[in-house]
Structure formats: C-alpha cells, structure tokens
ModelCIF file with pLDDT and N, C-alpha, C, O atoms, coordinates in Angstrom:
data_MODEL
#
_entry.id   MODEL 
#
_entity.id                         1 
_entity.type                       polymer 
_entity.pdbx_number_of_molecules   1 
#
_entity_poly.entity_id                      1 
_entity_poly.type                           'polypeptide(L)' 
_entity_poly.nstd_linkage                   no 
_entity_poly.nstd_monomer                   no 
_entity_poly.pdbx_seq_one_letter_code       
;(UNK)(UNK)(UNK)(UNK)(UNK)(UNK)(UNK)(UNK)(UNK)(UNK)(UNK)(UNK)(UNK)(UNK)(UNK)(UNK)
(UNK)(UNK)(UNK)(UNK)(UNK)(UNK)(UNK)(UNK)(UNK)(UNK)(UNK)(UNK)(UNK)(UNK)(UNK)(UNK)
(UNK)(UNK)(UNK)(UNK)(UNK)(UNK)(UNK)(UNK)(UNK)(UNK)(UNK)(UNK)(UNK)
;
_entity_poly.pdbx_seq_one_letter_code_can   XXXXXXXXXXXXXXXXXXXXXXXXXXXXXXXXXXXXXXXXXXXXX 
_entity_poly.pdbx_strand_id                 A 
#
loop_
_entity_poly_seq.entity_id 
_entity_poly_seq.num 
_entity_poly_seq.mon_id 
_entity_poly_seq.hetero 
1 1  UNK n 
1 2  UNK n 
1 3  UNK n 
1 4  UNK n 
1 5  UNK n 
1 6  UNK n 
1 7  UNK n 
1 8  UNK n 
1 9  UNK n 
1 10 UNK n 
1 11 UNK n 
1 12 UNK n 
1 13 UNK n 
1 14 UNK n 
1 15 UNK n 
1 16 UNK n 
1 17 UNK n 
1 18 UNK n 
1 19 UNK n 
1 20 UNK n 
1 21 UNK n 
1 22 UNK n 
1 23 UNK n 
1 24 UNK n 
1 25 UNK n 
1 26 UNK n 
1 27 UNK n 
1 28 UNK n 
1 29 UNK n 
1 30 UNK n 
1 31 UNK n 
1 32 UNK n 
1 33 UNK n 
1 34 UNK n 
1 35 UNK n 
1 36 UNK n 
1 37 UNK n 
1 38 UNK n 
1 39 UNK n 
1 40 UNK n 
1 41 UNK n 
1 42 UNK n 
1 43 UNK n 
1 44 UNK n 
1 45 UNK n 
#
_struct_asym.id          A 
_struct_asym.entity_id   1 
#
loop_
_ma_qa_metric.id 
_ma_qa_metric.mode 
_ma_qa_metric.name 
_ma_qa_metric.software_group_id 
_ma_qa_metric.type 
1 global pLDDT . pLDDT 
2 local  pLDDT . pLDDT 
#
_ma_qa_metric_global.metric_id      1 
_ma_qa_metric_global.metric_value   85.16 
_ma_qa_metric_global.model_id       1 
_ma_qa_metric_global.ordinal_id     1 
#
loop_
_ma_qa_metric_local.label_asym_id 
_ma_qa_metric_local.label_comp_id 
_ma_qa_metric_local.label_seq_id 
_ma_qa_metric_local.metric_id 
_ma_qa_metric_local.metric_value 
_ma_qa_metric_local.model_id 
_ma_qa_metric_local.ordinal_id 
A UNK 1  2 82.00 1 1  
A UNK 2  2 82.00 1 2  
A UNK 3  2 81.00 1 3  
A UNK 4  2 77.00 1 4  
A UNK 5  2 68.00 1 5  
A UNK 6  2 63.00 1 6  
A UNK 7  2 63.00 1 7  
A UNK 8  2 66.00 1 8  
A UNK 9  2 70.00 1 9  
A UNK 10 2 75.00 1 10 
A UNK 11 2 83.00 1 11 
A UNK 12 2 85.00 1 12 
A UNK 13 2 87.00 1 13 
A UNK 14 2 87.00 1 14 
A UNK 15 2 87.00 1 15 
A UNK 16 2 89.00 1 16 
A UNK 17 2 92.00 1 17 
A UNK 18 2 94.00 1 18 
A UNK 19 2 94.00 1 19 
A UNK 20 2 96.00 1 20 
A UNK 21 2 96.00 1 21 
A UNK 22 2 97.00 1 22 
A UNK 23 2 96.00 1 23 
A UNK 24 2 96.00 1 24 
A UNK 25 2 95.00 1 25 
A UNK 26 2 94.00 1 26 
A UNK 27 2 91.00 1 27 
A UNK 28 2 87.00 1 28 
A UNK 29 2 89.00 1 29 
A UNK 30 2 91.00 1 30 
A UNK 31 2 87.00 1 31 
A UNK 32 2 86.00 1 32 
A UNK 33 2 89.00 1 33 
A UNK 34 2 90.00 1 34 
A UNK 35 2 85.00 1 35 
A UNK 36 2 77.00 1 36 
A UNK 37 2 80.00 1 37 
A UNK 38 2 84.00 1 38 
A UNK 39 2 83.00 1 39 
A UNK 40 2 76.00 1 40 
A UNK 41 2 81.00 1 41 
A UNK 42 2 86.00 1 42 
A UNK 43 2 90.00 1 43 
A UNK 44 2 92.00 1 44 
A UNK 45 2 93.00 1 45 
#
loop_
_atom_site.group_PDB 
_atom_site.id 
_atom_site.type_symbol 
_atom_site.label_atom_id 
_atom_site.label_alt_id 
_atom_site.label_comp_id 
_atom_site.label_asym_id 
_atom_site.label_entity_id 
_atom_site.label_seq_id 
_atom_site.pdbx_PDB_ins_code 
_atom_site.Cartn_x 
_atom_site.Cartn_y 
_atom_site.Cartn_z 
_atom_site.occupancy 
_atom_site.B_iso_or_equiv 
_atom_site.pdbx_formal_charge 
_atom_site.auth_seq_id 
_atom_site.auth_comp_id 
_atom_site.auth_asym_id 
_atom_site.auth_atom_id 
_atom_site.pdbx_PDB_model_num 
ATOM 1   N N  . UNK A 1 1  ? 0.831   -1.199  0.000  1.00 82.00 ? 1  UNK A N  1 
ATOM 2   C CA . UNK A 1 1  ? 0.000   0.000   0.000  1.00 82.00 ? 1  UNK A CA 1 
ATOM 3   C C  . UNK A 1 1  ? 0.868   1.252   0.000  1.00 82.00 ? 1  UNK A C  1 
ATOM 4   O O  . UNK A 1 1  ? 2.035   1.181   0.384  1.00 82.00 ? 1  UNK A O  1 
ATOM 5   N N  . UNK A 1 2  ? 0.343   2.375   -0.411 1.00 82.00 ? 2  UNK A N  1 
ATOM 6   C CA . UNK A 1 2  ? 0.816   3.652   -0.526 1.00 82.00 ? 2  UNK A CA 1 
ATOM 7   C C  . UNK A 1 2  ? 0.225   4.728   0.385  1.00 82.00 ? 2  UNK A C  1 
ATOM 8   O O  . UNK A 1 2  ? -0.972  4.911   0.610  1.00 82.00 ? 2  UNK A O  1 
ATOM 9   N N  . UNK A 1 3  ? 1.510   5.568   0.985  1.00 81.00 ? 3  UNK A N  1 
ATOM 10  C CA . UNK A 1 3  ? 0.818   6.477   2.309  1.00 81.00 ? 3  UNK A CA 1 
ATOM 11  C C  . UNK A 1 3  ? 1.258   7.883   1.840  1.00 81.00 ? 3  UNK A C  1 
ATOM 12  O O  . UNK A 1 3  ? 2.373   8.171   1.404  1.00 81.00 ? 3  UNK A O  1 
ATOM 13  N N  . UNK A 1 4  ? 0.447   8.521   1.963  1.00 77.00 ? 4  UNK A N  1 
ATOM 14  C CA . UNK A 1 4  ? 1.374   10.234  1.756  1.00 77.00 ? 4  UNK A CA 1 
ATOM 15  C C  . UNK A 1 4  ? 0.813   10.946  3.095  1.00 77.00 ? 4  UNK A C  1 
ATOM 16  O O  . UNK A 1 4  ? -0.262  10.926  3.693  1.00 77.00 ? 4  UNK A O  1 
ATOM 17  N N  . UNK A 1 5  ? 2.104   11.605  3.282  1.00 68.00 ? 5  UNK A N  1 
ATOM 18  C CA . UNK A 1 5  ? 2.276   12.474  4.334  1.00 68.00 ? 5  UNK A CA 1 
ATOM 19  C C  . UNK A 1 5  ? 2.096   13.858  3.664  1.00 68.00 ? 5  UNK A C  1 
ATOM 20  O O  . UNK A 1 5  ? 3.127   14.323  3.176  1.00 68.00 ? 5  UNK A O  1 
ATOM 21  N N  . UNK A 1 6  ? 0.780   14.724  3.534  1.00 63.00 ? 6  UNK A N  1 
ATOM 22  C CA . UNK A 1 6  ? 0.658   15.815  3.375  1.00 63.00 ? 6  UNK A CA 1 
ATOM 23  C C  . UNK A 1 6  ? 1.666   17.265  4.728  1.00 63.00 ? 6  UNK A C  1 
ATOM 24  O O  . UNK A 1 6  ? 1.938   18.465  4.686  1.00 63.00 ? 6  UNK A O  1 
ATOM 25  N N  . UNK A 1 7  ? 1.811   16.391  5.470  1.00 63.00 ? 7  UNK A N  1 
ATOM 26  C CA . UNK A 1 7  ? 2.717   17.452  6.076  1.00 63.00 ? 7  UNK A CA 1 
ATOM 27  C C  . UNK A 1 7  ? 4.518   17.892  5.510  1.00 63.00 ? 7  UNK A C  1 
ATOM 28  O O  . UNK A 1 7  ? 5.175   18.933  5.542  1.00 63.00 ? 7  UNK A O  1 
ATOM 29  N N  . UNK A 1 8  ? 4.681   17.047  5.219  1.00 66.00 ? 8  UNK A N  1 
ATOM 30  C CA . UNK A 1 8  ? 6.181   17.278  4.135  1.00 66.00 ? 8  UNK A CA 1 
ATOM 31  C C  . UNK A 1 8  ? 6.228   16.620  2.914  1.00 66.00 ? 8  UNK A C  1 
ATOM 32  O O  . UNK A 1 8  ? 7.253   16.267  2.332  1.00 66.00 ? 8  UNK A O  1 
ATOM 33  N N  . UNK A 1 9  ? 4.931   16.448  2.500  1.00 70.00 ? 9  UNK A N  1 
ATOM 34  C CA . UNK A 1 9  ? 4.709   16.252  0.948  1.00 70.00 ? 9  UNK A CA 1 
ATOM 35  C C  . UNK A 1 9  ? 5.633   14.507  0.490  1.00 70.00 ? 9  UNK A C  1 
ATOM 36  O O  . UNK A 1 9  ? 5.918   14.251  -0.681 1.00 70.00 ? 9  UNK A O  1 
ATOM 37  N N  . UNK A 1 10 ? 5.960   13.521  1.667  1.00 75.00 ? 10 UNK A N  1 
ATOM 38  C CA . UNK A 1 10 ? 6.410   12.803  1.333  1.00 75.00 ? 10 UNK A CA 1 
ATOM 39  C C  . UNK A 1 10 ? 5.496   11.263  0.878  1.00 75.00 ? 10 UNK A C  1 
ATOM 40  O O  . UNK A 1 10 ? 4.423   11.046  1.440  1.00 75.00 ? 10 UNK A O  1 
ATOM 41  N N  . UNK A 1 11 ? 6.056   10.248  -0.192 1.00 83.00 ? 11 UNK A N  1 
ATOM 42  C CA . UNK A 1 11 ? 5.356   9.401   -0.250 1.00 83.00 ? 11 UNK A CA 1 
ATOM 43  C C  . UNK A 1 11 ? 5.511   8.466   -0.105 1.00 83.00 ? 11 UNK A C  1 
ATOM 44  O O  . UNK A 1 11 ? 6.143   8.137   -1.108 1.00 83.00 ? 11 UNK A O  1 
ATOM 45  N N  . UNK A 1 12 ? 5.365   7.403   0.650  1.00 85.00 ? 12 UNK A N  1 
ATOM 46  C CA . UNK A 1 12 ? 5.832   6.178   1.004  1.00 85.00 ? 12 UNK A CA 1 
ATOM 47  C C  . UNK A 1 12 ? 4.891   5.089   0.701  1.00 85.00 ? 12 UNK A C  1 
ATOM 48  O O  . UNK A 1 12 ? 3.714   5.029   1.057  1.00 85.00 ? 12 UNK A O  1 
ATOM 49  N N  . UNK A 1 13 ? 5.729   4.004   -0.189 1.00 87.00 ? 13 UNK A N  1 
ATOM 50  C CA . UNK A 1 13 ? 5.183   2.947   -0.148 1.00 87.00 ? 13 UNK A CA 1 
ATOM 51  C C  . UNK A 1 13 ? 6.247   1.323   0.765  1.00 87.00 ? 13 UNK A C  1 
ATOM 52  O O  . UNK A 1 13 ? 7.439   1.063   0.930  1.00 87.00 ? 13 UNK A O  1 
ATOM 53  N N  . UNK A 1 14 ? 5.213   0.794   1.037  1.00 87.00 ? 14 UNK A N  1 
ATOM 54  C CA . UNK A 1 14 ? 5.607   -0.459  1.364  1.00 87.00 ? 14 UNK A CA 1 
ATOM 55  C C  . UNK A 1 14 ? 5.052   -2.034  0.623  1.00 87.00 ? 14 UNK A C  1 
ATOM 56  O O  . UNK A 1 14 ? 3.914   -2.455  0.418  1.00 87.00 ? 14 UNK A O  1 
ATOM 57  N N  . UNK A 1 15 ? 6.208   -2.546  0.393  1.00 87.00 ? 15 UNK A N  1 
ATOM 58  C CA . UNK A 1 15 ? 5.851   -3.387  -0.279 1.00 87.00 ? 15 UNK A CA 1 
ATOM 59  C C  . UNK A 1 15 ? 5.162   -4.999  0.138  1.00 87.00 ? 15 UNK A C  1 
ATOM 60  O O  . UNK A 1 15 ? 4.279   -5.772  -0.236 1.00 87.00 ? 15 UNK A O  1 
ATOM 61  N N  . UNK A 1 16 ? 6.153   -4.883  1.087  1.00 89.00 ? 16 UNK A N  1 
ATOM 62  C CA . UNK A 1 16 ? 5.122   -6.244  2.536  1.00 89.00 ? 16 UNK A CA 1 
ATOM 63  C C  . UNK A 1 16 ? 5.409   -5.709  3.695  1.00 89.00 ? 16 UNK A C  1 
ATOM 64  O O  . UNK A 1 16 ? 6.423   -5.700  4.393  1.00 89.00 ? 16 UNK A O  1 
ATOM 65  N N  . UNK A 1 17 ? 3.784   -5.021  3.848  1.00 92.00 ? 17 UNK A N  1 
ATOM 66  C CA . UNK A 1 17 ? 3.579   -4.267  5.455  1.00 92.00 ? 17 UNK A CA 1 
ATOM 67  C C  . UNK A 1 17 ? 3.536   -5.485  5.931  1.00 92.00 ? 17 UNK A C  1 
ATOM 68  O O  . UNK A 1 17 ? 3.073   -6.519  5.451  1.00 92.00 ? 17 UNK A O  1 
ATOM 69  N N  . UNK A 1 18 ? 4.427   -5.114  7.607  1.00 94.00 ? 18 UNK A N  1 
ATOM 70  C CA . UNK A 1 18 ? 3.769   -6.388  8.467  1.00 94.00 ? 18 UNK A CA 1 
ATOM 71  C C  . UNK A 1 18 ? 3.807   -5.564  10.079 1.00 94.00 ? 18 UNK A C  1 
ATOM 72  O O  . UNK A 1 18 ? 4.752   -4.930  10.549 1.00 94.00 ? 18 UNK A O  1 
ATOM 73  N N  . UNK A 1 19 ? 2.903   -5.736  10.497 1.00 94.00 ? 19 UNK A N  1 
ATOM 74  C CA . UNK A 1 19 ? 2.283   -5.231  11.781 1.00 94.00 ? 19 UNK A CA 1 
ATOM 75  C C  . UNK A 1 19 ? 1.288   -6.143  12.050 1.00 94.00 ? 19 UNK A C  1 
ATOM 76  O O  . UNK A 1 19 ? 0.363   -6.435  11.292 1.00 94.00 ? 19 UNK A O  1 
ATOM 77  N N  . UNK A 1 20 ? 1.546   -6.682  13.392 1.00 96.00 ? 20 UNK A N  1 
ATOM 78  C CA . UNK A 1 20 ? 0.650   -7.178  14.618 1.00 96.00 ? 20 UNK A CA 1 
ATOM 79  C C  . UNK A 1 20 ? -0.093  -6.144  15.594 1.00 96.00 ? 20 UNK A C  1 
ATOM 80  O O  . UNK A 1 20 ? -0.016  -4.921  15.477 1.00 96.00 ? 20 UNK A O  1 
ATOM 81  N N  . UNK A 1 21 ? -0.476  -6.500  16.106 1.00 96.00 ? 21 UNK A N  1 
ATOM 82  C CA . UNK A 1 21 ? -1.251  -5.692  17.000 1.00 96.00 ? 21 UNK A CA 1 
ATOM 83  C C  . UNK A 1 21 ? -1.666  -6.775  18.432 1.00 96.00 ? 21 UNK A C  1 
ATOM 84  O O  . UNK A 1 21 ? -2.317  -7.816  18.332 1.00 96.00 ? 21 UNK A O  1 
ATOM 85  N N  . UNK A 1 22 ? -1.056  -6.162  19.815 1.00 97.00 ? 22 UNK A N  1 
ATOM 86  C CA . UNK A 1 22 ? -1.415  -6.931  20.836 1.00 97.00 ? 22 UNK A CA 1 
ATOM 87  C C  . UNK A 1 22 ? -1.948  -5.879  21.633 1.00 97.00 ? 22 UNK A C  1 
ATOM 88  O O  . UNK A 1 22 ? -1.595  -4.711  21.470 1.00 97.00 ? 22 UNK A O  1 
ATOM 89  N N  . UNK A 1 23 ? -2.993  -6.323  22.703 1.00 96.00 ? 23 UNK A N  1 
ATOM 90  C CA . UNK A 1 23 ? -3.438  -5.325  23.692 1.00 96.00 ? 23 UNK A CA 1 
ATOM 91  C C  . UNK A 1 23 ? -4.780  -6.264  24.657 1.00 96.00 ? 23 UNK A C  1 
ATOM 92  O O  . UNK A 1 23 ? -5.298  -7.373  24.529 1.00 96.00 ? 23 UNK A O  1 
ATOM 93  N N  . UNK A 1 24 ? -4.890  -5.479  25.314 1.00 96.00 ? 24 UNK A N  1 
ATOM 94  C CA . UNK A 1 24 ? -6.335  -5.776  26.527 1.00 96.00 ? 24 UNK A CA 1 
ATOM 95  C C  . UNK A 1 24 ? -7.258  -5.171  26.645 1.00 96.00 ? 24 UNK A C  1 
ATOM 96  O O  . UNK A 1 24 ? -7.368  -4.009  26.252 1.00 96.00 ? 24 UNK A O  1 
ATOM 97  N N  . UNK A 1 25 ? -8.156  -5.840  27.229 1.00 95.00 ? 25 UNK A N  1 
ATOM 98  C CA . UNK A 1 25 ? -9.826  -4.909  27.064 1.00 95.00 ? 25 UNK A CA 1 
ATOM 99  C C  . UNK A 1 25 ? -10.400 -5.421  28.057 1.00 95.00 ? 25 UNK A C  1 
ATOM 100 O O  . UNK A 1 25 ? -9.801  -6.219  28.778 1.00 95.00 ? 25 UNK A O  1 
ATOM 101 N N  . UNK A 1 26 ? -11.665 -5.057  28.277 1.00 94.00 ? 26 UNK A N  1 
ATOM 102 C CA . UNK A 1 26 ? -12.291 -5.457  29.485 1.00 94.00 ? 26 UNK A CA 1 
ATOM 103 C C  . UNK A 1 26 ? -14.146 -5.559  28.869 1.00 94.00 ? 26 UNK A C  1 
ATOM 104 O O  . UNK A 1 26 ? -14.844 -4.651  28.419 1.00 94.00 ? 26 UNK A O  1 
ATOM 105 N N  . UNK A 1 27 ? -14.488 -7.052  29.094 1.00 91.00 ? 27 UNK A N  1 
ATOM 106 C CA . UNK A 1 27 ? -16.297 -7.312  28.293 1.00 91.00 ? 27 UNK A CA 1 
ATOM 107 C C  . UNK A 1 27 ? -17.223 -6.162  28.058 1.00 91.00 ? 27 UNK A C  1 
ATOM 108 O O  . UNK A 1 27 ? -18.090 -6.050  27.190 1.00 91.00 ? 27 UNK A O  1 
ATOM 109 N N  . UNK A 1 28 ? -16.749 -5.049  29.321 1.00 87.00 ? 28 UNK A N  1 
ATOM 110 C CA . UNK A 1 28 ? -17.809 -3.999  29.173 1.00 87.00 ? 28 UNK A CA 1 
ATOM 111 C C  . UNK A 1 28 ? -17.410 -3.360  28.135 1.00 87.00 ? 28 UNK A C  1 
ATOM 112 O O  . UNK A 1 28 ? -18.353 -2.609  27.888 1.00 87.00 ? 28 UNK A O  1 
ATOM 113 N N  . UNK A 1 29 ? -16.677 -3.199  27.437 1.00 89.00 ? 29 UNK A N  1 
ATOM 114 C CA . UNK A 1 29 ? -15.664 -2.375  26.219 1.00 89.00 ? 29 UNK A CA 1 
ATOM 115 C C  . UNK A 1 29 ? -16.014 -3.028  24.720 1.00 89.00 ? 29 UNK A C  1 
ATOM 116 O O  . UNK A 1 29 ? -16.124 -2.589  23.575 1.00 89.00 ? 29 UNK A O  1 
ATOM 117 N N  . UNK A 1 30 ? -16.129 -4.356  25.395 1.00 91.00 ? 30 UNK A N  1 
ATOM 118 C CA . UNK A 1 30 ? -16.558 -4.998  23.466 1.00 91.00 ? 30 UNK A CA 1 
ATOM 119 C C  . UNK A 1 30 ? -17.447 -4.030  22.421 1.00 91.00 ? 30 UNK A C  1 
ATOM 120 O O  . UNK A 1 30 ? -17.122 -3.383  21.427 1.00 91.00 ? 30 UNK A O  1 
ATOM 121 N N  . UNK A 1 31 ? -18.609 -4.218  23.053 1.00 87.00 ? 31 UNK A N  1 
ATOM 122 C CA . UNK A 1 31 ? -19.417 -3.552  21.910 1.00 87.00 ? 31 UNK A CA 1 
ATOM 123 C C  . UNK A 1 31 ? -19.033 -2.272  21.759 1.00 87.00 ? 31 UNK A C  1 
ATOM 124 O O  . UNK A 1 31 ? -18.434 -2.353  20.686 1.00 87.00 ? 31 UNK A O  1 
ATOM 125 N N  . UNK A 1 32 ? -18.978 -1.390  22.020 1.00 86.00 ? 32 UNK A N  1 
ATOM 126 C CA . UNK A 1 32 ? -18.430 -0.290  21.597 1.00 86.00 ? 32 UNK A CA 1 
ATOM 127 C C  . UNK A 1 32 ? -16.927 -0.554  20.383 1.00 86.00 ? 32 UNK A C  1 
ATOM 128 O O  . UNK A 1 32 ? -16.838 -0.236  19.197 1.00 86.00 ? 32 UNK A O  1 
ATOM 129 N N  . UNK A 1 33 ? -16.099 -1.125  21.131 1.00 89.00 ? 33 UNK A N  1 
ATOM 130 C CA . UNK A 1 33 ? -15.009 -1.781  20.074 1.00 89.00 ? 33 UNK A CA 1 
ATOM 131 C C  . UNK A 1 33 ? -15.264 -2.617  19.021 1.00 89.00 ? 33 UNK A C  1 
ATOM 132 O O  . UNK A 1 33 ? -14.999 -2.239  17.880 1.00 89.00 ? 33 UNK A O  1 
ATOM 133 N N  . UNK A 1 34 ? -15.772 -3.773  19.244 1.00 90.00 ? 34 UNK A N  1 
ATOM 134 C CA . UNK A 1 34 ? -15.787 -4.598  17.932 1.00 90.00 ? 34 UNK A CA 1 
ATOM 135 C C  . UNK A 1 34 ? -17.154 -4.807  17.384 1.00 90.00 ? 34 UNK A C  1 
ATOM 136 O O  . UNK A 1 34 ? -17.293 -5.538  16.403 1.00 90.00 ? 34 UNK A O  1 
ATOM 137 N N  . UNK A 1 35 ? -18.671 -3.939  18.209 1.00 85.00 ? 35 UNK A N  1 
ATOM 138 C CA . UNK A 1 35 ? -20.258 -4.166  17.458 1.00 85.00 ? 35 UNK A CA 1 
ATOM 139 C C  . UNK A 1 35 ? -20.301 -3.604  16.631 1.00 85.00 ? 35 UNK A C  1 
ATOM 140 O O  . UNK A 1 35 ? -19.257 -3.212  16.111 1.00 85.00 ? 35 UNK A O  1 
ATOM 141 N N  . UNK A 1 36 ? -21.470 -3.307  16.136 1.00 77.00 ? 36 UNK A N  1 
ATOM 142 C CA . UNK A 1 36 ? -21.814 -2.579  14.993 1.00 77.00 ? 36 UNK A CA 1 
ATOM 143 C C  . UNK A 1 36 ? -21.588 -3.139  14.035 1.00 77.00 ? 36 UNK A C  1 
ATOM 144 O O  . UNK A 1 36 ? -21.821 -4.348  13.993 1.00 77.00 ? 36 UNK A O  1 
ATOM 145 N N  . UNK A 1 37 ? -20.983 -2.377  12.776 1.00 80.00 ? 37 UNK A N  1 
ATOM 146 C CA . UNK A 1 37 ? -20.712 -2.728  11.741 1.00 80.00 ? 37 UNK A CA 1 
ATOM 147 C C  . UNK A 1 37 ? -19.372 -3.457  11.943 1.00 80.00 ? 37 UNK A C  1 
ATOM 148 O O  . UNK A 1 37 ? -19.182 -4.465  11.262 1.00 80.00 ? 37 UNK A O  1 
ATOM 149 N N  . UNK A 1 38 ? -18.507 -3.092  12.729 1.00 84.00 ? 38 UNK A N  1 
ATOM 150 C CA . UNK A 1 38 ? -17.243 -3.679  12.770 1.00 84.00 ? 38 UNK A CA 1 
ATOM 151 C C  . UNK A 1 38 ? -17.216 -5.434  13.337 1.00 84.00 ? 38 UNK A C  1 
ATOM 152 O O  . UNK A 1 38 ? -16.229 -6.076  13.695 1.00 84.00 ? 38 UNK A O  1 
ATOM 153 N N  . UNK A 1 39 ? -18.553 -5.851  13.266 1.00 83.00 ? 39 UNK A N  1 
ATOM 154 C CA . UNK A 1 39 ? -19.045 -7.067  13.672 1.00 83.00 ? 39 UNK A CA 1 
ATOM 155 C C  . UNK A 1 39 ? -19.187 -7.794  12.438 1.00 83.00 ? 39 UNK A C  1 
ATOM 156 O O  . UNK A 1 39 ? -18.918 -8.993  12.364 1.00 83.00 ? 39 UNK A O  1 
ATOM 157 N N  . UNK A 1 40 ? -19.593 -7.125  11.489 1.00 76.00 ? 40 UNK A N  1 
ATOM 158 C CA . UNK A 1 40 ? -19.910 -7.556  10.107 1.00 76.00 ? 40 UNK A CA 1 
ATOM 159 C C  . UNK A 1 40 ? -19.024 -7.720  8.808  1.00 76.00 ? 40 UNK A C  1 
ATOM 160 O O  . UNK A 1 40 ? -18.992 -8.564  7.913  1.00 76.00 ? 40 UNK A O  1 
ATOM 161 N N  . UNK A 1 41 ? -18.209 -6.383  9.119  1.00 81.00 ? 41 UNK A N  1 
ATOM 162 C CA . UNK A 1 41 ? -17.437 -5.880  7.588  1.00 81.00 ? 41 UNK A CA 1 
ATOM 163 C C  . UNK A 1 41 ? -16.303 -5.983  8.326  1.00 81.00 ? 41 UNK A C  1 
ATOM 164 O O  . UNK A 1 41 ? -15.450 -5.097  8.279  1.00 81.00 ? 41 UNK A O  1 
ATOM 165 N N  . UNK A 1 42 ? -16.111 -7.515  9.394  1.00 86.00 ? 42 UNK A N  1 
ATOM 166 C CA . UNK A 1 42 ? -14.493 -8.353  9.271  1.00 86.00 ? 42 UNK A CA 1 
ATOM 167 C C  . UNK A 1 42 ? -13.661 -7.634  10.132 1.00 86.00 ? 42 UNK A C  1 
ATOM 168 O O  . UNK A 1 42 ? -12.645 -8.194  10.542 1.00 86.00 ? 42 UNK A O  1 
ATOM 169 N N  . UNK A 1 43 ? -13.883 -6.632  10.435 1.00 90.00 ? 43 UNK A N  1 
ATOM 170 C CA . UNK A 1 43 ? -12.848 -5.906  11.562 1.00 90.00 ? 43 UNK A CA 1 
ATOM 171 C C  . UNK A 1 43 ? -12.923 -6.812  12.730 1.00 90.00 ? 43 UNK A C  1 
ATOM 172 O O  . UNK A 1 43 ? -11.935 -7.540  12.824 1.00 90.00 ? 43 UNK A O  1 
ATOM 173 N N  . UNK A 1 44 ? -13.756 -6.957  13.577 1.00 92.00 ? 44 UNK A N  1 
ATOM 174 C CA . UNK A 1 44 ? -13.909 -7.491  14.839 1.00 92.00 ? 44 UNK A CA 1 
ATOM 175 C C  . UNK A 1 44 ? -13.430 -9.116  14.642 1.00 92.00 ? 44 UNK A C  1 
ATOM 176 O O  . UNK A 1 44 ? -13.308 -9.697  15.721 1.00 92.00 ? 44 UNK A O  1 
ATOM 177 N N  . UNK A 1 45 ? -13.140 -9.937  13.441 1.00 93.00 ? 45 UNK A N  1 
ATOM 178 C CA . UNK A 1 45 ? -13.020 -11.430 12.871 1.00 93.00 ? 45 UNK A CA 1 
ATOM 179 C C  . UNK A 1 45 ? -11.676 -11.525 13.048 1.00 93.00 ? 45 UNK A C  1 
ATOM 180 O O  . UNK A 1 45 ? -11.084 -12.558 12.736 1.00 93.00 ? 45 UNK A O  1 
#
C-alpha cells in the first residue's frame, strides 16, 4: 500500500507491510469496540 504524508509532501510505499497488534480490554468495552458494523465488515473477525 501507498501512504502520503501531506505534512512534508512525502510518499511512502511499502511493499510487505507487516504489523501485529497486541493489547487488553475489558467485556464492558466490546461492543463499543468490535459491534456494529465492525461485527460484520471483518474488523472485529
């Protein structure tokens, strides 16, 4: 994917992004975080 930084006009691409993502939550927090649509269209999956 391709990113531009409108603050110094720079453009960066990467060719194999790789980022994980680790963290904690607490049940009362779910729906707000992963309901809605983000239940459906694979975010929350």
């Amino acid at each position: 994917f391709k990113y531009s930084r409108k603050s110094n006009n720079e453009h960066i691409f990467i060719t194999n992004p790789y980022c994980s993502i680790i963290g904690s939550t607490q049940p009362g927090r779910l729906a707000e975080q992963f309901g809605g649509k983000r239940l459906v269209n694979g975010f929350s999956s």
